[in-house]
Protein backbone atom coordinates (compact mmCIF):
# COMPACT_ATOMS: atom_id res chain seq x y z
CA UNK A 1 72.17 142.57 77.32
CA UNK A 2 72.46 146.27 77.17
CA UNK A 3 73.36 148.29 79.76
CA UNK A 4 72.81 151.92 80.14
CA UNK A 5 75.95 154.28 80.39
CA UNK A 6 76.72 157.80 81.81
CA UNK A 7 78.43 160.42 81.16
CA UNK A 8 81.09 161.19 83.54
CA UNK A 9 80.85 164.91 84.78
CA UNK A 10 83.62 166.96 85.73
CA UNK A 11 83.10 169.46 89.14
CA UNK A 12 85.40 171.99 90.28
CA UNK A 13 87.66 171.36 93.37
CA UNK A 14 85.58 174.39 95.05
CA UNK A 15 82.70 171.82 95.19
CA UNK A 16 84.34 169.83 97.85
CA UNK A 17 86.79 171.95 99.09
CA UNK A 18 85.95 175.53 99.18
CA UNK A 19 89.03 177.11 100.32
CA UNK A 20 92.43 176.12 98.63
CA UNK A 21 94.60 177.19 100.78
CA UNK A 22 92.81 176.41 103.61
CA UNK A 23 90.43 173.14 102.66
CA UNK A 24 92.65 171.47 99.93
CA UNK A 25 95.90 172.10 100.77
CA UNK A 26 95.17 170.77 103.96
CA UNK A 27 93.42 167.50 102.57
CA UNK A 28 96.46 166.93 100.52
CA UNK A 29 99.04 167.37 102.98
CA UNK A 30 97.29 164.46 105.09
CA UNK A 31 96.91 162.15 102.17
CA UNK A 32 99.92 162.74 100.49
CA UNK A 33 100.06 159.22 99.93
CA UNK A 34 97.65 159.53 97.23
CA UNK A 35 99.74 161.44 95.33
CA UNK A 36 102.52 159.54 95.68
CA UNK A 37 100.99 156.38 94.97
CA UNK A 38 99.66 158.22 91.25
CA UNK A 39 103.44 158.73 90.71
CA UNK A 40 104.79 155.31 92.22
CA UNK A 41 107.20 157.43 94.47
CA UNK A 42 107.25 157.42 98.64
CA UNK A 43 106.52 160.70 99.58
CA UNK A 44 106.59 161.65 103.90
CA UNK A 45 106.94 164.75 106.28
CA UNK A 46 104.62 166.91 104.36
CA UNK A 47 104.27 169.92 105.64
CA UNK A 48 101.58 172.74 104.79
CA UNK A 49 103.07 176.07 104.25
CA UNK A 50 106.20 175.82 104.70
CA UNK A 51 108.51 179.07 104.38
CA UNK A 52 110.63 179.84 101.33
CA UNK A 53 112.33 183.25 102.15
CA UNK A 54 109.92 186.10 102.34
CA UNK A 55 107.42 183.35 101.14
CA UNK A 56 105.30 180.11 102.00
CA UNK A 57 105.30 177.64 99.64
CA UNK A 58 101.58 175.37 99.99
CA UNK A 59 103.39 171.98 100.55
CA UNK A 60 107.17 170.56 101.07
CA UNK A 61 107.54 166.88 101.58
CA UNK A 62 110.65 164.70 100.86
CA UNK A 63 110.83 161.72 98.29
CA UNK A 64 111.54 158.62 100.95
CA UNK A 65 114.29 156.43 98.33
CA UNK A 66 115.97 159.45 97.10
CA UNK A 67 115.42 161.84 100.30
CA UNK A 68 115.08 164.81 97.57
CA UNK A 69 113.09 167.66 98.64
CA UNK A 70 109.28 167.91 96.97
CA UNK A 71 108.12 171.48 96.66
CA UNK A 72 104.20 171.36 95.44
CA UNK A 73 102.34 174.44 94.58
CA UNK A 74 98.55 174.29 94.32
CA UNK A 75 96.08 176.40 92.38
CA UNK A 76 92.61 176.62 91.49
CA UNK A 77 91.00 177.64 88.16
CA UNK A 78 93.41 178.30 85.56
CA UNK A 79 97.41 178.34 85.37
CA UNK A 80 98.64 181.75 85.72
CA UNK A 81 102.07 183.66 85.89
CA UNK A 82 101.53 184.28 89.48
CA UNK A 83 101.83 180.79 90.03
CA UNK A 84 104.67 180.05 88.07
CA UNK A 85 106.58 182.71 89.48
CA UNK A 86 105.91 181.20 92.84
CA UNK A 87 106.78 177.74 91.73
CA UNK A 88 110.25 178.36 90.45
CA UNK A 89 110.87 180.34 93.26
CA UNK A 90 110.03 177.56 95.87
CA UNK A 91 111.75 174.88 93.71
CA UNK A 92 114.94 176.80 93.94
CA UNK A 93 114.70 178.12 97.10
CA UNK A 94 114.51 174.37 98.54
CA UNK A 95 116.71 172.57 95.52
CA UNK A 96 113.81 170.66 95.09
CA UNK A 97 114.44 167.06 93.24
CA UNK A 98 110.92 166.88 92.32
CA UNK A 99 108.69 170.74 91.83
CA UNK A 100 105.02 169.62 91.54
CA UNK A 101 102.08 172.23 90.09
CA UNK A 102 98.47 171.63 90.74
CA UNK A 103 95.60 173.01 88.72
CA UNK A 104 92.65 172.43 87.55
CA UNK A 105 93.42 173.85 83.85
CA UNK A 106 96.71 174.33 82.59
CA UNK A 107 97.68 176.98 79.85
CA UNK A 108 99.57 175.45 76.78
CA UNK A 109 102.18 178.30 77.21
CA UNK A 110 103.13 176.73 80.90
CA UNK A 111 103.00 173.39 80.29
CA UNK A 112 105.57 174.11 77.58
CA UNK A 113 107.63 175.80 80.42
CA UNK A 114 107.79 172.45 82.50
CA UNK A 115 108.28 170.35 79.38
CA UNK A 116 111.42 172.52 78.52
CA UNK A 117 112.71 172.66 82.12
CA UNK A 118 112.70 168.84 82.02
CA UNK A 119 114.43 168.72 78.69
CA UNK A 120 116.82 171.64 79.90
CA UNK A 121 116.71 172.69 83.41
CA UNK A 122 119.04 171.34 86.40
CA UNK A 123 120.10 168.29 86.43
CA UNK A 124 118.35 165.75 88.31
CA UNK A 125 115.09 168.09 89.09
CA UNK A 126 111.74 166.91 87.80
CA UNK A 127 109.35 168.81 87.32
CA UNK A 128 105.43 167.45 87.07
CA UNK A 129 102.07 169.28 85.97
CA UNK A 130 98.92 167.38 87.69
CA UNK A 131 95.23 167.98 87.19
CA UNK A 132 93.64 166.80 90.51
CA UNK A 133 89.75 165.74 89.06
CA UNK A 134 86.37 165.81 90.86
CA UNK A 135 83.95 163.71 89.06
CA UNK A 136 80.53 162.08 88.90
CA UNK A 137 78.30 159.82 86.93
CA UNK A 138 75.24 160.92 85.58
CA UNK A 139 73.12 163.10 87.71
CA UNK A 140 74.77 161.45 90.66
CA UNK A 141 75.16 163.55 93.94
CA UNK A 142 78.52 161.04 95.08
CA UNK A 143 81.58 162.71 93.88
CA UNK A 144 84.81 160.98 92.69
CA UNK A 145 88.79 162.00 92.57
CA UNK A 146 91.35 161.26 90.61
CA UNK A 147 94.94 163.05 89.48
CA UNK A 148 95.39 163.24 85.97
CA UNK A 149 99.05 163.36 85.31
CA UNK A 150 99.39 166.69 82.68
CA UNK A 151 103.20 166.97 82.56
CA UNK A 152 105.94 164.46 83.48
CA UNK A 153 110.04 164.07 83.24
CA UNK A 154 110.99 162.77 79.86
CA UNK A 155 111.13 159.11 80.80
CA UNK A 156 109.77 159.38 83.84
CA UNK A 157 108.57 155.64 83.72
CA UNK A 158 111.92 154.28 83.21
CA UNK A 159 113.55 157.32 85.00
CA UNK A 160 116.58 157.16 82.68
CA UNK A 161 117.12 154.77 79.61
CA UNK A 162 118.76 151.27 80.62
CA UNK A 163 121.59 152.60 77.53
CA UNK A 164 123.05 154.90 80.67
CA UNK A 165 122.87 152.23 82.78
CA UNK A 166 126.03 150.26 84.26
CA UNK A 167 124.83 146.88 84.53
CA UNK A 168 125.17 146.50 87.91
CA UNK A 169 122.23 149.52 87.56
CA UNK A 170 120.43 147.43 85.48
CA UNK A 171 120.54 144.37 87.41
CA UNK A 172 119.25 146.08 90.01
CA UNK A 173 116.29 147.61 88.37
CA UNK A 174 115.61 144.80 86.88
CA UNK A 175 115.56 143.04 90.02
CA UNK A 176 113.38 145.07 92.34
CA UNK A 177 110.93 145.41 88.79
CA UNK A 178 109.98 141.61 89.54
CA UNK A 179 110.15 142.20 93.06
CA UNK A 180 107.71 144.95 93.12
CA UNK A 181 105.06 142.83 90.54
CA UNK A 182 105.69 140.27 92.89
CA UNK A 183 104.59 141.44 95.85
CA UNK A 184 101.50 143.15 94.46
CA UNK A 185 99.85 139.69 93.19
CA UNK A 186 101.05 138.70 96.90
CA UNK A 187 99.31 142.25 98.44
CA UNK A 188 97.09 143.40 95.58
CA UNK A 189 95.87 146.51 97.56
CA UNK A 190 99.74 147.27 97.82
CA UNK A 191 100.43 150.43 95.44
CA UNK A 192 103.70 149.88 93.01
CA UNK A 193 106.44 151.89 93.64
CA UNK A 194 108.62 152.16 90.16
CA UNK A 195 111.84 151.02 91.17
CA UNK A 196 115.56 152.83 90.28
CA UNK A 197 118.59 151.54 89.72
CA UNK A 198 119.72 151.46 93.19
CA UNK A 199 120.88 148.62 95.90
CA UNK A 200 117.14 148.82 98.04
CA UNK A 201 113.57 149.71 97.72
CA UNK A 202 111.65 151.17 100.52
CA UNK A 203 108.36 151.48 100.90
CA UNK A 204 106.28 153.60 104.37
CA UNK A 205 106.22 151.83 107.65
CA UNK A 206 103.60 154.10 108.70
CA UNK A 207 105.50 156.75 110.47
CA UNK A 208 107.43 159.69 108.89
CA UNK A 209 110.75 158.40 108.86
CA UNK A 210 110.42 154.81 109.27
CA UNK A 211 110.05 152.15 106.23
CA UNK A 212 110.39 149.03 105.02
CA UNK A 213 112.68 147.87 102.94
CA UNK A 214 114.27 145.33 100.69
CA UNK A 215 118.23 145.92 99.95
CA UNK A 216 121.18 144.16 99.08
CA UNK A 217 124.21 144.85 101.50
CA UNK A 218 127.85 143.97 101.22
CA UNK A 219 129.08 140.54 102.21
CA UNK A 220 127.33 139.99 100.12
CA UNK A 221 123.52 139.41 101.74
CA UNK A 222 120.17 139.96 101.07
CA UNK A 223 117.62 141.96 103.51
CA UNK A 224 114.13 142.63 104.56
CA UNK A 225 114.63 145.19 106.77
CA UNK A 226 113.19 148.31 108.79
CA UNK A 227 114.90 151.28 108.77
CA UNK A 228 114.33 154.08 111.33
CA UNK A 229 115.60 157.38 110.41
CA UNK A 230 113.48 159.97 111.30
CA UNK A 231 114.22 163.66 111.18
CA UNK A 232 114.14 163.73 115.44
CA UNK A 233 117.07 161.63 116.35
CA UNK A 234 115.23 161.00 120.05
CA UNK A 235 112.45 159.81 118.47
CA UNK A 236 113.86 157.19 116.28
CA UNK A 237 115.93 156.00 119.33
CA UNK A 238 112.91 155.48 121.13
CA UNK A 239 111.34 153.34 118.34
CA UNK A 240 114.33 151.40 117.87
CA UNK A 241 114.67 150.83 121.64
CA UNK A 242 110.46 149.95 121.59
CA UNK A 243 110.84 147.55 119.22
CA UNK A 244 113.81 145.92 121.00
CA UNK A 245 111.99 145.85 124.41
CA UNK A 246 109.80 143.47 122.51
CA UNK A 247 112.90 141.26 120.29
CA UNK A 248 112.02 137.74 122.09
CA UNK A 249 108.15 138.38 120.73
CA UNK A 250 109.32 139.68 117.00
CA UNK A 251 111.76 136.73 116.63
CA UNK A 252 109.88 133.86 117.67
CA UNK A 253 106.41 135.10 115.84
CA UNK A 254 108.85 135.12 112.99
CA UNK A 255 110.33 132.10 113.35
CA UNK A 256 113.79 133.92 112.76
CA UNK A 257 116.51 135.91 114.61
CA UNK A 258 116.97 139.31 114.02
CA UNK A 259 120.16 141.34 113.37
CA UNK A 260 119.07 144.32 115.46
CA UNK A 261 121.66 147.06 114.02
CA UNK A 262 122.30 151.08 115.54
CA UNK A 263 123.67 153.07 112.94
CA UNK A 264 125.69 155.83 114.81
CA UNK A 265 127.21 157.32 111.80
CA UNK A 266 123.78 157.82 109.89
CA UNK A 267 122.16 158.84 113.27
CA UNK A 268 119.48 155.96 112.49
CA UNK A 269 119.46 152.26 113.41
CA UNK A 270 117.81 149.29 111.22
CA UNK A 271 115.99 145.63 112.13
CA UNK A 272 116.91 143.15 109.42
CA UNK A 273 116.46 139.70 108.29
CA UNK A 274 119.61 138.73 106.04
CA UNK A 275 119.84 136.02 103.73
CA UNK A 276 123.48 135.21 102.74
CA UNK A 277 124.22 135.26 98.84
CA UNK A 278 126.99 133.55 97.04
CA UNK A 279 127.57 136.67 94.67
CA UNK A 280 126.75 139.69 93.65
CA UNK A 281 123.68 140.55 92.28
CA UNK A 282 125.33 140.66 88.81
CA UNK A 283 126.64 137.49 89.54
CA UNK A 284 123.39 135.16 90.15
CA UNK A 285 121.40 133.20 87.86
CA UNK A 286 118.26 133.34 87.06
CA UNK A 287 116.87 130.57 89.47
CA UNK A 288 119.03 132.16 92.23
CA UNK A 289 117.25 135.64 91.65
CA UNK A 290 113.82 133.91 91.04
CA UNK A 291 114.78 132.01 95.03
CA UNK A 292 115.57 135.71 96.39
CA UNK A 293 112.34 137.57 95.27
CA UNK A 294 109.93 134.61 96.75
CA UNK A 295 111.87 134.40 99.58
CA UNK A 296 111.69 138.34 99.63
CA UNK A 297 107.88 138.59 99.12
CA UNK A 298 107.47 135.92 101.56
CA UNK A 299 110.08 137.92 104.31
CA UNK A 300 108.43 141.25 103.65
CA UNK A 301 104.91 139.85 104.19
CA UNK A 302 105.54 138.03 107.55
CA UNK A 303 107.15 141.48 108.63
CA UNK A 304 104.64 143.57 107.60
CA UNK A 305 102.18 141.37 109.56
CA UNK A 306 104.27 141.65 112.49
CA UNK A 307 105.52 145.10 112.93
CA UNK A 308 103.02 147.24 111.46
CA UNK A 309 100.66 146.87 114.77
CA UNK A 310 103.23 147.36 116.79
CA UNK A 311 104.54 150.58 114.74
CA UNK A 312 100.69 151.96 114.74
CA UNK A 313 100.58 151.45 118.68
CA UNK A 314 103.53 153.21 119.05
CA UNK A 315 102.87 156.19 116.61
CA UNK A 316 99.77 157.06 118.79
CA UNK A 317 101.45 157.21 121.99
């Protein structure tokens, strides 16, 4: 059987949202998420217009696992000196770890600039060039959207090669790899994250500052956790101290008890269910780490289930 197929029509951003500044920055700032999900990063506390000097840049945010500052400059039309100006100015001005440039069209002469910045700029900063799409199909009046990633860090999808790896670095990136494929059969509507080579993997609780989290502690252990840390020390106190009002509820819904932890020194606090190891991660065999990530996707599920309810209630107090 043959079926008939359209062509796919681009619009400009001006067709939904009129006003950049105004309209689009403003849609992006309150779904940030869909950025970050495009990239596989955890990206919070976006703020619109946030001032850089003399200067406001459209959006600053902060990367969740790597708390590195996101700078994000937006622009319709065409890529322009203007904007790159602005860009490098707001990237350094806030030692961004990750300098983000939205257009519709980029100029070969400045996507060369952000390829050579990755290749030679400061250490550790990325630097990404995104083309945020409005499409149809056919004559269709329903519009579409999609980011189409332009420009990324020179092995961005492995974020450094496993060579400069220790291999306790690799373990652990090769750990939380399986973890995250994992849990996405087990939540398919769950976006990847791409994991580093760090101890833990967070992912949003659904309040700026609060996620979940798997991590491996000393002791050694283990965790699903939540971790409270927002950037108003009250306020994560008073989720920490909600949550606890309710501990008998959490723990027997779960079936477990808790280890209900403040963290004075890191002015946050963290809810955890450990599961003792008998070495370090470097140290376990395959059916040991194979035990740990279904017992981890099975964890993270149940306390997902139970706490994001009770983290929506109290985000809308």
């Amino acid at each position: 059987m043959t079926r008939n197929v359209s062509r796919i029509r681009e619009h400009d951003l001006r067709s939904v949202w009129e006003n950049e500044e105004r309209d689009f920055t403003q849609w992006l700032t309150e779904n940030i998420d869909l950025l970050a999900s495009e990239l596989g990063i955890e990206i919070e506390d976006a703020r619109a217009e946030e001032a850089v000097g003399d200067f406001s840049a459209d959006i600053v945010a902060r990367e969740m696992n790597t708390g590195e500052t996101v700078v994000i400059e937006n622009q319709y039309n065409r890529t322009d000196h203007d904007h790159l100006g602005k860009l490098l100015t707001y990237s350094s001005g806030k030692n961004a770890g990750f300098t983000m440039w939205l257009a519709e069209e980029f100029r070969p002469e400045h996507r060369s600039v952000l390829e050579w910045l990755n290749e030679t700029g400061p250490k550790g900063a990325k630097f990404f060039a995104i083309r945020p799409r409005i499409v149809s199909i056919g004559g269709s009046e329903e519009r579409g959207f999609e980011f189409e990633i332009v420009v990324e860090p020179n092995e961005w999808e492995r974020e450094v090669s496993n060579e400069s790896l220790s291999d306790l670095e690799q373990s652990y990136r090769q750990f939380f790899t399986a973890m995250v494929e994992a849990y996405s059969q087990r939540r398919p509507n769950w976006y990847k994250l791409k994991p580093g080579p760090r101890s833990y993997l967070t992912f949003s609780a659904g309040i700026s500052g609060v996620r979940f989290g798997w991590a491996f502690h000393q002791g050694p252990e283990f965790s699903v956790e939540l971790y409270i840390s927002t950037s108003d020390k009250e306020r994560s106190e008073e989720i920490f101290e909600a949550l606890k009002r309710e501990q008998a509820d959490i723990e027997s819904s779960l079936g477990v008890e808790l280890a209900w932890e403040r963290l004075p020194e890191k002015q946050a606090s963290r809810i955890k269910q450990p599961e003792d190891l008998d070495g370090t991660i470097t140290e376990l065999t395959a059916d040991q780490r194979d035990y740990l990530i279904d017992w981890g996707v099975d964890a993270m599920d149940d306390f997902q289930e139970e706490f994001e309810p009770r983290l929506s209630a109290l985000g809308s107090d």
